[in-house]
C-alpha atoms as a PDB file:
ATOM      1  CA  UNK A   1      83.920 219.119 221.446  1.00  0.00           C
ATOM      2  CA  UNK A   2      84.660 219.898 225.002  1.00  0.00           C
ATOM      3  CA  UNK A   3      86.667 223.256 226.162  1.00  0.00           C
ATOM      4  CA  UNK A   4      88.963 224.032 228.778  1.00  0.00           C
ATOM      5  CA  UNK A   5      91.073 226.169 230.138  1.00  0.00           C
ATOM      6  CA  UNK A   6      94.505 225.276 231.234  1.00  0.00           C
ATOM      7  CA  UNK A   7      94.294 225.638 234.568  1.00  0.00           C
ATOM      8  CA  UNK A   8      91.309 223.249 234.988  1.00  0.00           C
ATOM      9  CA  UNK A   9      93.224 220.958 232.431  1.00  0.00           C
ATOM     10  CA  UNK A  10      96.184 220.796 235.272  1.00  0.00           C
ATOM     11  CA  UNK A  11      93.843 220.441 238.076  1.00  0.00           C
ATOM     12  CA  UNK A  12      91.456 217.436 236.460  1.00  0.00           C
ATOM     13  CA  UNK A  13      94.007 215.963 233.889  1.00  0.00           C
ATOM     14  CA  UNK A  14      93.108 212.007 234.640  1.00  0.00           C
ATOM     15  CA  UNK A  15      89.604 213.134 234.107  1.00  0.00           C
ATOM     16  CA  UNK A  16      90.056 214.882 231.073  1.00  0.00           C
ATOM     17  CA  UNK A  17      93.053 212.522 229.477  1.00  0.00           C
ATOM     18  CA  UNK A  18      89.835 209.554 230.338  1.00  0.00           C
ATOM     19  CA  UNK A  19      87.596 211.146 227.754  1.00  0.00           C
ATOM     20  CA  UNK A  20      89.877 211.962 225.036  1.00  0.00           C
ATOM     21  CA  UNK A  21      90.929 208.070 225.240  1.00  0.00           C
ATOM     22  CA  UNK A  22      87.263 207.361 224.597  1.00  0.00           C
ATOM     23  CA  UNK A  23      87.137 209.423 221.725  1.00  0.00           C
ATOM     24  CA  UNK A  24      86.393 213.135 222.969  1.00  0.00           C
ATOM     25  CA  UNK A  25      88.469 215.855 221.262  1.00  0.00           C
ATOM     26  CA  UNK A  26      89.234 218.580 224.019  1.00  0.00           C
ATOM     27  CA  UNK A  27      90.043 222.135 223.153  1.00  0.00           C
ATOM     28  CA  UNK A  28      92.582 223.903 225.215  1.00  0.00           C
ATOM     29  CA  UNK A  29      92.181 227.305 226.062  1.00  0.00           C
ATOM     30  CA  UNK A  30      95.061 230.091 227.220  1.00  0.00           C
ATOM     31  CA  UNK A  31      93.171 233.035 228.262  1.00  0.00           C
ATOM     32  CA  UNK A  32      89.828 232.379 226.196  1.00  0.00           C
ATOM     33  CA  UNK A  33      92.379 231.399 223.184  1.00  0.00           C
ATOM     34  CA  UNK A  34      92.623 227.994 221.803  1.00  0.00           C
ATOM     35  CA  UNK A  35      96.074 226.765 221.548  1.00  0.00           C
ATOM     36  CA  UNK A  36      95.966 223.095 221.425  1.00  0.00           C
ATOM     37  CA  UNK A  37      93.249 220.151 221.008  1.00  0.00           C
ATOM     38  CA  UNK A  38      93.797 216.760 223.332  1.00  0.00           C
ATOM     39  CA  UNK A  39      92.387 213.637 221.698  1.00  0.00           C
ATOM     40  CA  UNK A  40      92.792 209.685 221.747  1.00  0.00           C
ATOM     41  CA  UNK A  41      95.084 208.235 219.440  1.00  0.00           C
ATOM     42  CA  UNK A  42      94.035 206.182 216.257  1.00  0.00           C
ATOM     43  CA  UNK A  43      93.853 202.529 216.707  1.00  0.00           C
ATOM     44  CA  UNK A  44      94.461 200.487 213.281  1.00  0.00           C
ATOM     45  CA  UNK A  45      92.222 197.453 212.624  1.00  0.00           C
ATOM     46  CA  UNK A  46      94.728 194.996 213.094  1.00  0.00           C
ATOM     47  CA  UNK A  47      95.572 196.406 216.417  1.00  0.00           C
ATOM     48  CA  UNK A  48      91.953 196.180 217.495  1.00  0.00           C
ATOM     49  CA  UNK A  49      91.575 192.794 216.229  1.00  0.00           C
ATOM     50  CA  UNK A  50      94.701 192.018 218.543  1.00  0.00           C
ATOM     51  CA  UNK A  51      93.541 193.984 221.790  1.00  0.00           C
ATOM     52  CA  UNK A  52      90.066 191.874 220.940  1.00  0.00           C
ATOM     53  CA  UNK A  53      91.622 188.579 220.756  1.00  0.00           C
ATOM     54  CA  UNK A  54      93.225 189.393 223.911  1.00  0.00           C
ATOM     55  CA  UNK A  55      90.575 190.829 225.812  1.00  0.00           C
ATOM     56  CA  UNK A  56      88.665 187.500 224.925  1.00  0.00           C
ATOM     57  CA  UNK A  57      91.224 184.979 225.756  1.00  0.00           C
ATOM     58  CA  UNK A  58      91.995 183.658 222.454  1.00  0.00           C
ATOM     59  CA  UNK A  59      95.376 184.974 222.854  1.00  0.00           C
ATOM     60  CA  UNK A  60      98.165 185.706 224.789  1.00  0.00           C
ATOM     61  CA  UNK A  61     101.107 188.202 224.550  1.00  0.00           C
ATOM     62  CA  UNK A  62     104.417 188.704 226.805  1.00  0.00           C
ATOM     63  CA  UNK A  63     105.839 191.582 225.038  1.00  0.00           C
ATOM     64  CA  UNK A  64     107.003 189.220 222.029  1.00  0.00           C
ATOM     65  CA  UNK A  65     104.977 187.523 219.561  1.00  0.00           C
ATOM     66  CA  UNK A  66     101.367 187.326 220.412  1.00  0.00           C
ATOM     67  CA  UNK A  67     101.104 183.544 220.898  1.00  0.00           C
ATOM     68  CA  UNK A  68      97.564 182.120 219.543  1.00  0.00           C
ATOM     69  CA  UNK A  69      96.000 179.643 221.908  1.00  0.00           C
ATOM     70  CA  UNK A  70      95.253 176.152 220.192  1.00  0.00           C
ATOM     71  CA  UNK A  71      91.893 175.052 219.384  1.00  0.00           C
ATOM     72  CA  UNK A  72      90.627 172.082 221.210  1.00  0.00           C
ATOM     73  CA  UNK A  73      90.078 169.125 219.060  1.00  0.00           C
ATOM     74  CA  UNK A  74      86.942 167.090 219.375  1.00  0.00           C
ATOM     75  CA  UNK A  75      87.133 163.669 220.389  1.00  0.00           C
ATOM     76  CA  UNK A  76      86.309 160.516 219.169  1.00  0.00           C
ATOM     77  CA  UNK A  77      86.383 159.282 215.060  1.00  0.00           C
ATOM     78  CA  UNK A  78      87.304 161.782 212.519  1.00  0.00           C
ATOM     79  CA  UNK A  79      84.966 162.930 209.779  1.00  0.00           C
ATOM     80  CA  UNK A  80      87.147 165.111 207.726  1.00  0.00           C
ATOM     81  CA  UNK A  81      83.362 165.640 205.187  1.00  0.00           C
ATOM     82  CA  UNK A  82      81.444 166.573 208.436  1.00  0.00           C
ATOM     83  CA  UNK A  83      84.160 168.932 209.770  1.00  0.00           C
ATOM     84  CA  UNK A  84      84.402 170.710 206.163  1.00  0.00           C
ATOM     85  CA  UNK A  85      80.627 170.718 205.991  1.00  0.00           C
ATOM     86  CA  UNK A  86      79.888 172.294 209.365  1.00  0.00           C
ATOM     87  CA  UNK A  87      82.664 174.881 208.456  1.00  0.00           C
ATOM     88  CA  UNK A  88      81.472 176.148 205.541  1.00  0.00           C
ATOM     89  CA  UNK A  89      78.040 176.579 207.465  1.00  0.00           C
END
């Protein structure tokens, strides 16, 4: 765990808010006295799974419903027992 004081906290804030979003915790200090700790927020899993989908194109979001981009189906005659096969690996 990082410390420092407030008056470097003022003067390097991007830098410092920057590490506690990667996961640093950041004691403050008043006069060689902590007062306060500066950390990242808690993501859930879901929301993960959502800012992964995202991040890989798989879906798409406009401040509503996160809209799931269709998969592309395969050409040419269906074989329902092929497609279930290759599924279940």
């Amino acid at each position: 765990m990082r410390t420092v004081n407030i008056a470097t906290l003022k003067a390097k804030l991007s830098e410092y808010v920057r590490l506690a979003k990667r996961g640093e915790r950041i004691r403050i200090l008043d006069r060689r006295r902590a007062v306060a700790e500066l950390s990242g927020l808690q993501v859930s899993d879901d929301q993960r799974i959502a800012q992964d989908l995202l991040r890989a194109g798989q879906a798409e979001w406009h401040g509503g419903k996160p809209q799931v981009r269709p998969m592309k189906l395969r050409k040419g005659p269906a074989n329902i027992a092929a497609a279930v096969l290759e599924d279940r690996g």
